[in-house]
PDB file of N, CA and C in Angstrom:
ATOM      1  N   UNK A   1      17.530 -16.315  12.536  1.00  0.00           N
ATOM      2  CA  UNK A   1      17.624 -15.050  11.832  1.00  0.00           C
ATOM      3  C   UNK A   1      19.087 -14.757  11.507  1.00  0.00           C
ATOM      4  N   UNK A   2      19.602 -14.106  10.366  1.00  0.00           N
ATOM      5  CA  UNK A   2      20.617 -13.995   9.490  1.00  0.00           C
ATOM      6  C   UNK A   2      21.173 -12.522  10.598  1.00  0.00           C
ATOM      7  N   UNK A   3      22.552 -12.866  10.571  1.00  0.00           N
ATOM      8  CA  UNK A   3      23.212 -11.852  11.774  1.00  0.00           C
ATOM      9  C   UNK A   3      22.827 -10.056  10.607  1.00  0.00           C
ATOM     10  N   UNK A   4      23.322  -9.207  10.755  1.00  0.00           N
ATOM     11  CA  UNK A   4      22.655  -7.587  10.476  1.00  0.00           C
ATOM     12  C   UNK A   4      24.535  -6.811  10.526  1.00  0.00           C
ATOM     13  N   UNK A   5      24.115  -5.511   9.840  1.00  0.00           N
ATOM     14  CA  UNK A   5      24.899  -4.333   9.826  1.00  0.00           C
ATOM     15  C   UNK A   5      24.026  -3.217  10.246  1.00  0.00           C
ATOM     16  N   UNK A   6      25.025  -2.178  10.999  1.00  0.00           N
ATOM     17  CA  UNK A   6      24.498  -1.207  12.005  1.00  0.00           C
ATOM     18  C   UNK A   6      24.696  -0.034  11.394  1.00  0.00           C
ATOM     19  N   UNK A   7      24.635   0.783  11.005  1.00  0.00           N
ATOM     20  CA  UNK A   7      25.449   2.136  10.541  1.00  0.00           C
ATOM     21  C   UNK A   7      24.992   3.195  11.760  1.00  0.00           C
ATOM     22  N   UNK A   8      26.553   3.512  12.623  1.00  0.00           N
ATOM     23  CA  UNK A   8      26.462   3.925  13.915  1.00  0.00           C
ATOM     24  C   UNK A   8      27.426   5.418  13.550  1.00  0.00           C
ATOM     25  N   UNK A   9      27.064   6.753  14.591  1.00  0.00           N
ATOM     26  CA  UNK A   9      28.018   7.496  14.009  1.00  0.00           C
ATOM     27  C   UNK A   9      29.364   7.254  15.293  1.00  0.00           C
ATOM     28  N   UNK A  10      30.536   7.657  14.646  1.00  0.00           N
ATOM     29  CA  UNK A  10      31.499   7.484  15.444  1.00  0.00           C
ATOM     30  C   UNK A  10      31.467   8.394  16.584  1.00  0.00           C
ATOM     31  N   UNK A  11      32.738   8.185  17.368  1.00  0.00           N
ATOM     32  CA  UNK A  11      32.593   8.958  18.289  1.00  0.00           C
ATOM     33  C   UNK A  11      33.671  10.584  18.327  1.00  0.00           C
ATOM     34  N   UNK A  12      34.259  10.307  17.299  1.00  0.00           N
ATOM     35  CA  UNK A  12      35.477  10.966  16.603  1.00  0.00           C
ATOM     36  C   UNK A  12      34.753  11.932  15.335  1.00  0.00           C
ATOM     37  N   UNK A  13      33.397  11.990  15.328  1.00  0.00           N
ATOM     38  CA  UNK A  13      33.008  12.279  13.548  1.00  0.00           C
ATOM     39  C   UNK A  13      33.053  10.845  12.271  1.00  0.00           C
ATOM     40  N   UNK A  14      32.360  11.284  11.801  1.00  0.00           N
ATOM     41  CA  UNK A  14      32.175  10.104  10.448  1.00  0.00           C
ATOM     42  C   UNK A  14      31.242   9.293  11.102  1.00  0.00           C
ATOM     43  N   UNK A  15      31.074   8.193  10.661  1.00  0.00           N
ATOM     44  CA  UNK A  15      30.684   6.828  10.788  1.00  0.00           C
ATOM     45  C   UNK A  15      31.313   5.341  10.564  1.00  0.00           C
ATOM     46  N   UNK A  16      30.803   4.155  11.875  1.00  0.00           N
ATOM     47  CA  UNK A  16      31.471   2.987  12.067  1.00  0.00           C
ATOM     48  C   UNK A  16      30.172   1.916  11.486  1.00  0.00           C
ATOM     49  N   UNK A  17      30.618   0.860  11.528  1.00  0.00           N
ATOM     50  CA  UNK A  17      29.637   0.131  11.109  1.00  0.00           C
ATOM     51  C   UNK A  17      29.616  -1.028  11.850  1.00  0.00           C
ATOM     52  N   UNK A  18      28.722  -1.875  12.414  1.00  0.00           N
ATOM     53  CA  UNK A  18      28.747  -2.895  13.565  1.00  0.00           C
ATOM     54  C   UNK A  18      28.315  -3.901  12.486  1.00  0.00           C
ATOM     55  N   UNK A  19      28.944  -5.246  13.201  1.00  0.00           N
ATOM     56  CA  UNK A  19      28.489  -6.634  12.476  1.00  0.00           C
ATOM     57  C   UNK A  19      27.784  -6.981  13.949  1.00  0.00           C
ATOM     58  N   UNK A  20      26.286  -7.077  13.487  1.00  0.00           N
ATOM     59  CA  UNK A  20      25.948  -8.426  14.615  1.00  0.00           C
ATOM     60  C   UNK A  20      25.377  -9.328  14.342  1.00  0.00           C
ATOM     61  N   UNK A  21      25.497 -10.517  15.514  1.00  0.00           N
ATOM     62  CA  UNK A  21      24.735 -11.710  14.860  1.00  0.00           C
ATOM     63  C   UNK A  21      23.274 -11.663  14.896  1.00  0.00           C
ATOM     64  N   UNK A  22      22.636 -12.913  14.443  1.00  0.00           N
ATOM     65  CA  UNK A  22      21.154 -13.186  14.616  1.00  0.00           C
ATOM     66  C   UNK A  22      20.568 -13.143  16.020  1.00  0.00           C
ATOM     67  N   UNK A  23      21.303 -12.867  16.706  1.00  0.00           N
ATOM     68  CA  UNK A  23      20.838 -12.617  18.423  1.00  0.00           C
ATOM     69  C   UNK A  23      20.663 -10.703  18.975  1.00  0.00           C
ATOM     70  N   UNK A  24      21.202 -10.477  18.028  1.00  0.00           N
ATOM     71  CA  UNK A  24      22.171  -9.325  18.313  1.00  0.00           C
ATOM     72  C   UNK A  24      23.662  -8.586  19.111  1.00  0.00           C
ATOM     73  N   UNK A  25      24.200  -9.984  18.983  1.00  0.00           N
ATOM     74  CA  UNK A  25      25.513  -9.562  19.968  1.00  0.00           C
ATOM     75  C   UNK A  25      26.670  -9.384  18.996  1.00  0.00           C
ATOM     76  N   UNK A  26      27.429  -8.108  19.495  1.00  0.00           N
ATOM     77  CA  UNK A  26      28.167  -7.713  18.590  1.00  0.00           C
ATOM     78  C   UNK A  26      29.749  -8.570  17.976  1.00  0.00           C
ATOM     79  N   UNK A  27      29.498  -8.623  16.927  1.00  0.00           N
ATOM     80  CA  UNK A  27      30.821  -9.758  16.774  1.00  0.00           C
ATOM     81  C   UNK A  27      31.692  -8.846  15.975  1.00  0.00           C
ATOM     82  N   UNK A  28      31.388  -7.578  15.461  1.00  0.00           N
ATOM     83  CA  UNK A  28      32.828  -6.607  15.164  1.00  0.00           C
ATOM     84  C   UNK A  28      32.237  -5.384  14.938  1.00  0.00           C
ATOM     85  N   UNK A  29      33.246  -3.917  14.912  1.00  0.00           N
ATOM     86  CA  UNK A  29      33.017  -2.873  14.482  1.00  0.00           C
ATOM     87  C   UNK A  29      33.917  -2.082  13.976  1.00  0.00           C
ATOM     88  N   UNK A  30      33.357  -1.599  12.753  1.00  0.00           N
ATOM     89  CA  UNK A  30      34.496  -0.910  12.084  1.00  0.00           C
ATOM     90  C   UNK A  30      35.526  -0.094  11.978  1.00  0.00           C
ATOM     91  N   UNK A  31      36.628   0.248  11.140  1.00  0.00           N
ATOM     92  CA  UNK A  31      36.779   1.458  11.385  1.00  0.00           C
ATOM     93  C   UNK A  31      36.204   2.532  11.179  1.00  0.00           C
ATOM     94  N   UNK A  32      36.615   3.751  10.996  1.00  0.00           N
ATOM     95  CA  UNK A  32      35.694   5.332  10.928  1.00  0.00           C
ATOM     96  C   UNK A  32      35.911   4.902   9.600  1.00  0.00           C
ATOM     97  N   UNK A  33      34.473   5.441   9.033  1.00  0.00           N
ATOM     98  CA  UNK A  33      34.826   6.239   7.930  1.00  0.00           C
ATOM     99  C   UNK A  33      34.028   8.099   7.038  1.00  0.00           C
ATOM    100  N   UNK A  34      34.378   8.507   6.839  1.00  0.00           N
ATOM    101  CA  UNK A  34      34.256   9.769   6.797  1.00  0.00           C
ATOM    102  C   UNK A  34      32.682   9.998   6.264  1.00  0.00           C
ATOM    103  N   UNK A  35      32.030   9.271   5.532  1.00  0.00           N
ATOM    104  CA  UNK A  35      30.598   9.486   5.215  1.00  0.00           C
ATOM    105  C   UNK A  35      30.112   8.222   4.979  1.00  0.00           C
ATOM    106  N   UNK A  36      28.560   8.477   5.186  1.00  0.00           N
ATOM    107  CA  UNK A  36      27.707   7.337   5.035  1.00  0.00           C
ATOM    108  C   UNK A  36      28.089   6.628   3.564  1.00  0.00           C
ATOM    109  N   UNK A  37      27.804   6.953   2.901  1.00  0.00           N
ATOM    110  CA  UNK A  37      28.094   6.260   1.206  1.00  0.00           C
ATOM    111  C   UNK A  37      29.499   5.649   1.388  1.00  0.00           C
ATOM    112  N   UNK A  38      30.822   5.938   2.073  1.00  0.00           N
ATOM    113  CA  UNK A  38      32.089   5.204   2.098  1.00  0.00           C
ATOM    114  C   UNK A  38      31.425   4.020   3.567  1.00  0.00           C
ATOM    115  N   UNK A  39      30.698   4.053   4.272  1.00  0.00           N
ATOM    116  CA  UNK A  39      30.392   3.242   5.489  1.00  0.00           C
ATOM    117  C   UNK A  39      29.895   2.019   4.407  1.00  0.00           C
ATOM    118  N   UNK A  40      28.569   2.303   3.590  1.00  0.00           N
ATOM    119  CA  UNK A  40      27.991   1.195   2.906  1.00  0.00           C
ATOM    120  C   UNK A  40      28.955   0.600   1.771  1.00  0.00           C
ATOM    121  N   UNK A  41      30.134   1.295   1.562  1.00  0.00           N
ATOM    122  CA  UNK A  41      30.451   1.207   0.724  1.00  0.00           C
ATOM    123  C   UNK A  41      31.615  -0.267   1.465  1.00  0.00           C
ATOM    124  N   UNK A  42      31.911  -0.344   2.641  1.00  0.00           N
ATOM    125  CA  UNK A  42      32.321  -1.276   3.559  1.00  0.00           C
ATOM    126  C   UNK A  42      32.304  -2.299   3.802  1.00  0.00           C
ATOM    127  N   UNK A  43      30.621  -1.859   4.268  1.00  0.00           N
ATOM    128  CA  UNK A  43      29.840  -3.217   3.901  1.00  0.00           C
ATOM    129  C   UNK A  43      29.674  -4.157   2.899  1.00  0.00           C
ATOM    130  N   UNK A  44      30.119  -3.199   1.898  1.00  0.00           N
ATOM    131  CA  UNK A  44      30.343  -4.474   0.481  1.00  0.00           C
ATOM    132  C   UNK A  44      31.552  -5.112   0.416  1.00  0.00           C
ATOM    133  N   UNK A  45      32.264  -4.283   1.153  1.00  0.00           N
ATOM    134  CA  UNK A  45      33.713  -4.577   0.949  1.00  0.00           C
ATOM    135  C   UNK A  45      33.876  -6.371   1.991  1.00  0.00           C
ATOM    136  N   UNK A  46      32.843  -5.543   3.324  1.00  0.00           N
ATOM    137  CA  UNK A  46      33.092  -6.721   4.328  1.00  0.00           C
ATOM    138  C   UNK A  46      32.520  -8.165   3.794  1.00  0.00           C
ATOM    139  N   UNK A  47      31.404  -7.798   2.974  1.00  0.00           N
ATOM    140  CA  UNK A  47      30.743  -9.021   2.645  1.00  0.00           C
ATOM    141  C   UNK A  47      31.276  -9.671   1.371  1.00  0.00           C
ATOM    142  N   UNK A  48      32.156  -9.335   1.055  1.00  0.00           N
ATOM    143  CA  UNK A  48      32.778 -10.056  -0.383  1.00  0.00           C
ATOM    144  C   UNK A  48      34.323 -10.876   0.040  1.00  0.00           C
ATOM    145  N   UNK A  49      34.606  -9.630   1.363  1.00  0.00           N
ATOM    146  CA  UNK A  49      35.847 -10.803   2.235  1.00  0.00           C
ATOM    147  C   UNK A  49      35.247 -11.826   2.749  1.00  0.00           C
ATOM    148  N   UNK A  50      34.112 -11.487   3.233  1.00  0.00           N
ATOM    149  CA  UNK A  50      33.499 -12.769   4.529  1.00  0.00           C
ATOM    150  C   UNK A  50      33.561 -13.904   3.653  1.00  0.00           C
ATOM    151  N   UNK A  51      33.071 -13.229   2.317  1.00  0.00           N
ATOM    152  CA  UNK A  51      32.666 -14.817   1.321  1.00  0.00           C
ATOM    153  C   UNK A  51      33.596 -15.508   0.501  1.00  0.00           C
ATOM    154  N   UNK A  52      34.983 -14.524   0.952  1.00  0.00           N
ATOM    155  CA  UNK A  52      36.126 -15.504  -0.121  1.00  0.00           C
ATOM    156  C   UNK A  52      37.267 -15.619   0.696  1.00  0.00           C
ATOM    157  N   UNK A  53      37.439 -14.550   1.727  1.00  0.00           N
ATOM    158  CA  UNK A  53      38.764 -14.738   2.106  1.00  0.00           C
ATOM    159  C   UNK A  53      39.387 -15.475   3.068  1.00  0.00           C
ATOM    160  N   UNK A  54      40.534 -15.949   3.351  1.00  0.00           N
ATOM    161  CA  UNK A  54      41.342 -17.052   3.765  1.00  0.00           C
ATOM    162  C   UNK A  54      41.300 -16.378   5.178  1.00  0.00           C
ATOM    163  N   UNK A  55      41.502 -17.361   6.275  1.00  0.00           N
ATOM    164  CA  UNK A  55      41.562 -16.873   7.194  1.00  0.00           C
ATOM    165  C   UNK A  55      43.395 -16.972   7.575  1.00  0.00           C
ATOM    166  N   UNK A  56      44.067 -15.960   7.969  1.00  0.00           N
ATOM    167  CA  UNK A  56      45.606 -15.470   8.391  1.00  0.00           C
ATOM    168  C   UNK A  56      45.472 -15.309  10.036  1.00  0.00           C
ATOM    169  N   UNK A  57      45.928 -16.556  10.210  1.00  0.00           N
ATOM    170  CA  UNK A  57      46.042 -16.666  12.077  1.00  0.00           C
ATOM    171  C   UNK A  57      46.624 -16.279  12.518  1.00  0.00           C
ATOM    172  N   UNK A  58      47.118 -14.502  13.330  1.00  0.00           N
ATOM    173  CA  UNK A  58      48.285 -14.109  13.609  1.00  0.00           C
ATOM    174  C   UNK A  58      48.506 -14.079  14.864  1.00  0.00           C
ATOM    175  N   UNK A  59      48.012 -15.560  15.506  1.00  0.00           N
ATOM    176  CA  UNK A  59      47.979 -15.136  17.044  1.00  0.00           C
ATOM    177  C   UNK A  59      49.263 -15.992  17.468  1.00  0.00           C
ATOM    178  N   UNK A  60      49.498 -15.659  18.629  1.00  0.00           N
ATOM    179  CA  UNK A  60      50.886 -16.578  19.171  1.00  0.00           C
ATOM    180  C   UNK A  60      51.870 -17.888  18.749  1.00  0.00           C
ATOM    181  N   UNK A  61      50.190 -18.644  18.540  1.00  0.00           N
ATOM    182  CA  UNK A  61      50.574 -19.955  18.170  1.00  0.00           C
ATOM    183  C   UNK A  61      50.402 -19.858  16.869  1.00  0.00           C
ATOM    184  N   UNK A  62      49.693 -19.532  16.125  1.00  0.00           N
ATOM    185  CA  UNK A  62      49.658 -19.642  14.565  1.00  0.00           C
ATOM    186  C   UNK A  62      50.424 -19.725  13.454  1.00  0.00           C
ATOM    187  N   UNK A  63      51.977 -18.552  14.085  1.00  0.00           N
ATOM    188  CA  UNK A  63      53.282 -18.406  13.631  1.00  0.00           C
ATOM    189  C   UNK A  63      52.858 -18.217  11.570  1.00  0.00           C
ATOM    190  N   UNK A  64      51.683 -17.116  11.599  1.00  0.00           N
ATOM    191  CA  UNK A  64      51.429 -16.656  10.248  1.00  0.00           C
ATOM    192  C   UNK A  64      50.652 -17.480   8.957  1.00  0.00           C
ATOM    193  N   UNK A  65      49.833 -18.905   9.917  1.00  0.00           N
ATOM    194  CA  UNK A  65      49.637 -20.021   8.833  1.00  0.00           C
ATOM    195  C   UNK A  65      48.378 -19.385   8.292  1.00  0.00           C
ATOM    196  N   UNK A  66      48.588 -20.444   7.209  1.00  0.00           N
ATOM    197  CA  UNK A  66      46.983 -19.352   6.077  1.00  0.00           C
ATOM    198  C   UNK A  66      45.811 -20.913   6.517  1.00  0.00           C
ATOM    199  N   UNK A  67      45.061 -20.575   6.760  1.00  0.00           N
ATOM    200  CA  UNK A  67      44.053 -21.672   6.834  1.00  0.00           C
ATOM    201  C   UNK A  67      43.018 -21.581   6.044  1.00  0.00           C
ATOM    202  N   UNK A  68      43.363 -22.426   4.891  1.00  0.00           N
ATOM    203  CA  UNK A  68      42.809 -22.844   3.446  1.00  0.00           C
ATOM    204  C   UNK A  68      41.218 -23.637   3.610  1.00  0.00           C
ATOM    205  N   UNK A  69      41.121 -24.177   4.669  1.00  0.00           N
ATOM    206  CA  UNK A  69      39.661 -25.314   4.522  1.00  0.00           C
ATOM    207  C   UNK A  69      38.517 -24.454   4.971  1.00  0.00           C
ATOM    208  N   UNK A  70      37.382 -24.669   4.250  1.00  0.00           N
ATOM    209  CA  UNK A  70      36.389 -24.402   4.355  1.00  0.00           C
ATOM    210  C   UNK A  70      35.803 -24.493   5.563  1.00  0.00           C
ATOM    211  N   UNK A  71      35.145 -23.478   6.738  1.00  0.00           N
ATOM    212  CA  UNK A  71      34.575 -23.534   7.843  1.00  0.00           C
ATOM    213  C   UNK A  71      32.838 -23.904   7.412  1.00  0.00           C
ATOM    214  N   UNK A  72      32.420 -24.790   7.954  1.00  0.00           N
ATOM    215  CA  UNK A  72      30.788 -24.324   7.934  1.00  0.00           C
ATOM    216  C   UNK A  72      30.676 -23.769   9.142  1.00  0.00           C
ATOM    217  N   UNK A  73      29.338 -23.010   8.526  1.00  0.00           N
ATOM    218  CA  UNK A  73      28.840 -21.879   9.433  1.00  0.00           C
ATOM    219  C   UNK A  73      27.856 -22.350  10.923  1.00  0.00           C
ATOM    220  N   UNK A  74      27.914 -22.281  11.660  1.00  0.00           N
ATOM    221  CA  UNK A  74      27.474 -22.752  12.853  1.00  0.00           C
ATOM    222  C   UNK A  74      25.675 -22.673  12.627  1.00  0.00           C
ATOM    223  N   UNK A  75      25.210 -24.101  12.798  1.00  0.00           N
ATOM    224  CA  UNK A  75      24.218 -23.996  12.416  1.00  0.00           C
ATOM    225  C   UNK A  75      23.059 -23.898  13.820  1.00  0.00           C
ATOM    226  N   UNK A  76      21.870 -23.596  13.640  1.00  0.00           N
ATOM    227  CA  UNK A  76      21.200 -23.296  15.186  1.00  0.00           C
ATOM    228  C   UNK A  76      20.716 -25.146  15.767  1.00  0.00           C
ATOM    229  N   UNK A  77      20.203 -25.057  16.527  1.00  0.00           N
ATOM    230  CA  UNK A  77      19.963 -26.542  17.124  1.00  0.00           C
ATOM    231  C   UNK A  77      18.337 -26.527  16.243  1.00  0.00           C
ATOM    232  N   UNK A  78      17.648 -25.964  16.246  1.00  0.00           N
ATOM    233  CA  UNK A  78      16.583 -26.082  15.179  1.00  0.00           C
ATOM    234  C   UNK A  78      17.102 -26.832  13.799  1.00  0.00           C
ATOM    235  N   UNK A  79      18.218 -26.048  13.160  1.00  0.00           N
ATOM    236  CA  UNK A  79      18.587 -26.607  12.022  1.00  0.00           C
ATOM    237  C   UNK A  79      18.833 -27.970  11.621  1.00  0.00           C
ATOM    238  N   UNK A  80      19.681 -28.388  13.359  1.00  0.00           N
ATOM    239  CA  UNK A  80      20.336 -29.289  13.548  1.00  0.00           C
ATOM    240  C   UNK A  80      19.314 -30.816  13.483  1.00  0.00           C
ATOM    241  N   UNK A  81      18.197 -30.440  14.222  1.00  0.00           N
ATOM    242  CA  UNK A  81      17.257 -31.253  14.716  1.00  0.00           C
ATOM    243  C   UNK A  81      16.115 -31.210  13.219  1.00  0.00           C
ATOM    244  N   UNK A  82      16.138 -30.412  12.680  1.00  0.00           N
ATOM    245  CA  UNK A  82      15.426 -30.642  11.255  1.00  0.00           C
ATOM    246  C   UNK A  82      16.474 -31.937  10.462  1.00  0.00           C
ATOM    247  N   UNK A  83      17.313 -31.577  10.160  1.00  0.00           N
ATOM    248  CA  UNK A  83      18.394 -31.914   9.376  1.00  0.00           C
ATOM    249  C   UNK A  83      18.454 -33.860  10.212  1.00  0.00           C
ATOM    250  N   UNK A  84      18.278 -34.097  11.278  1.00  0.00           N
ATOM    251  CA  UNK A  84      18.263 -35.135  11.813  1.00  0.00           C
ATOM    252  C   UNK A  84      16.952 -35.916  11.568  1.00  0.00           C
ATOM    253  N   UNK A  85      15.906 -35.442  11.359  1.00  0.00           N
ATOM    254  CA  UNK A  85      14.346 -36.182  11.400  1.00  0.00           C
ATOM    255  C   UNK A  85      14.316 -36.484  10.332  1.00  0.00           C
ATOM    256  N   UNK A  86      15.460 -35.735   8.847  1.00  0.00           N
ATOM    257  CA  UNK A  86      15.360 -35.864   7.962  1.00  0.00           C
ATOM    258  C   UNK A  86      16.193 -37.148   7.593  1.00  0.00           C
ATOM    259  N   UNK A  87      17.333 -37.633   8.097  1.00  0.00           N
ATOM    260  CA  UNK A  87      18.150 -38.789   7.885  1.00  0.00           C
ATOM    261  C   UNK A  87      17.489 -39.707   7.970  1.00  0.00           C
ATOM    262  N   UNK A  88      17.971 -40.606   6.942  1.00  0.00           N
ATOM    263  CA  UNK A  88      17.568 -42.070   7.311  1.00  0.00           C
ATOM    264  C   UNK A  88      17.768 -42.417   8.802  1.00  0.00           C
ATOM    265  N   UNK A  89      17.165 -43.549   9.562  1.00  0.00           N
ATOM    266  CA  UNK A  89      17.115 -44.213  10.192  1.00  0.00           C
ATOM    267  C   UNK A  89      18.386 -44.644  10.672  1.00  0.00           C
ATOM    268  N   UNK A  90      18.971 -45.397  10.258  1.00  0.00           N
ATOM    269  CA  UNK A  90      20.459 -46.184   9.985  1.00  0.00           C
ATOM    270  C   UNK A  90      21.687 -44.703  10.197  1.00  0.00           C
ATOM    271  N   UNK A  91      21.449 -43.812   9.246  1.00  0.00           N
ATOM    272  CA  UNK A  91      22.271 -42.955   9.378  1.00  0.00           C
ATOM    273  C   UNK A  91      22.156 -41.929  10.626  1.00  0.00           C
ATOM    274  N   UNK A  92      20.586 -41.942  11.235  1.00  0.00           N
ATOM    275  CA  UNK A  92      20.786 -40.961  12.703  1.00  0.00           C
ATOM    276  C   UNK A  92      21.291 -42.267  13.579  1.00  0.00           C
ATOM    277  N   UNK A  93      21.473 -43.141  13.813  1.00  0.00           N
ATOM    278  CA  UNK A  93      22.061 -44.289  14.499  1.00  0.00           C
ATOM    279  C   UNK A  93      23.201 -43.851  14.469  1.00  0.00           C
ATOM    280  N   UNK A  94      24.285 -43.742  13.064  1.00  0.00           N
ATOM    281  CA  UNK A  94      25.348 -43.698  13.115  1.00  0.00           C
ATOM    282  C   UNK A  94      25.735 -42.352  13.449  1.00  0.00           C
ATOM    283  N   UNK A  95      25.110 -41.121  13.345  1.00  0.00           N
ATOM    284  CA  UNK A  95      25.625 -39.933  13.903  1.00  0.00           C
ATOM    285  C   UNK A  95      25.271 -40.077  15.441  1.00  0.00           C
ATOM    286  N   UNK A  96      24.400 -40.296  15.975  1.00  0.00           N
ATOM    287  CA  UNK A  96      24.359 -40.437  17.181  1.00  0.00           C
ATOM    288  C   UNK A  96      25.119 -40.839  18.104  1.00  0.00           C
TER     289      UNK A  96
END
C-alpha cells in the first residue's frame, strides 16, 4: 500500500500535515499552516518536490553536496519475489 497524508490540527492553532508510509509510520510532519486549503495546498507543494527535487545533504559529512542520481524507491519483498519468478532462469542465477 502507497504511504498517505494526514491533515492534523496543530497544537499552536492552524493545521500540520503528516507524511506516512504504507505501514503507517510516520516519516515527516509539517509545518503549521494557518488553514486547511493552505495545508492541502502543501501537499501539492510536497508532492511535486518529492518528484523532482535534488536531494542537499547538509549533514556533517556531506559538506553541502547536491546528490544528482536517481534513488529507486524501496521496493516490498512481495515485489521483489514477483519481479524474480519473472526473470529468466540464467538471469535469477546471476542475481542470486
Amino acid at each position: 500500500m502507497a504511504g498517505y497524508f494526514e491533515l492534523v490540527d496543530a497544537p499552536d492553532g492552524g493545521y500540520r500535515v503528516r507524511m506516512l508510509d504504507g505501514a503507517g509510520s510516520l516519516m515527516a510532519i509539517s509545518v503549521t499552516f494557518p488553514t486547511k486549503r493552505a495545508a492541502v495546498a502543501g501537499v501539492a507543494m510536497a508532492r511535486e518536490i518529492a518528484g523532482t527535487g535534488l536531494i542537499r545533504d547538509k549533514s556533517h559529512d556531506g559538506a553541502g553536496t547536491v546528490l544528482r542520481e536517481r534513488v529507486r524507491p524501496v521496493s516490498s519483498a512481495k515485489e521483489d519475489a514477483a519481479r524474480q519468478k519473472k526473470a529468466p532462469a540464467a538471469k535469477r542465477a546471476a542475481v542470486s
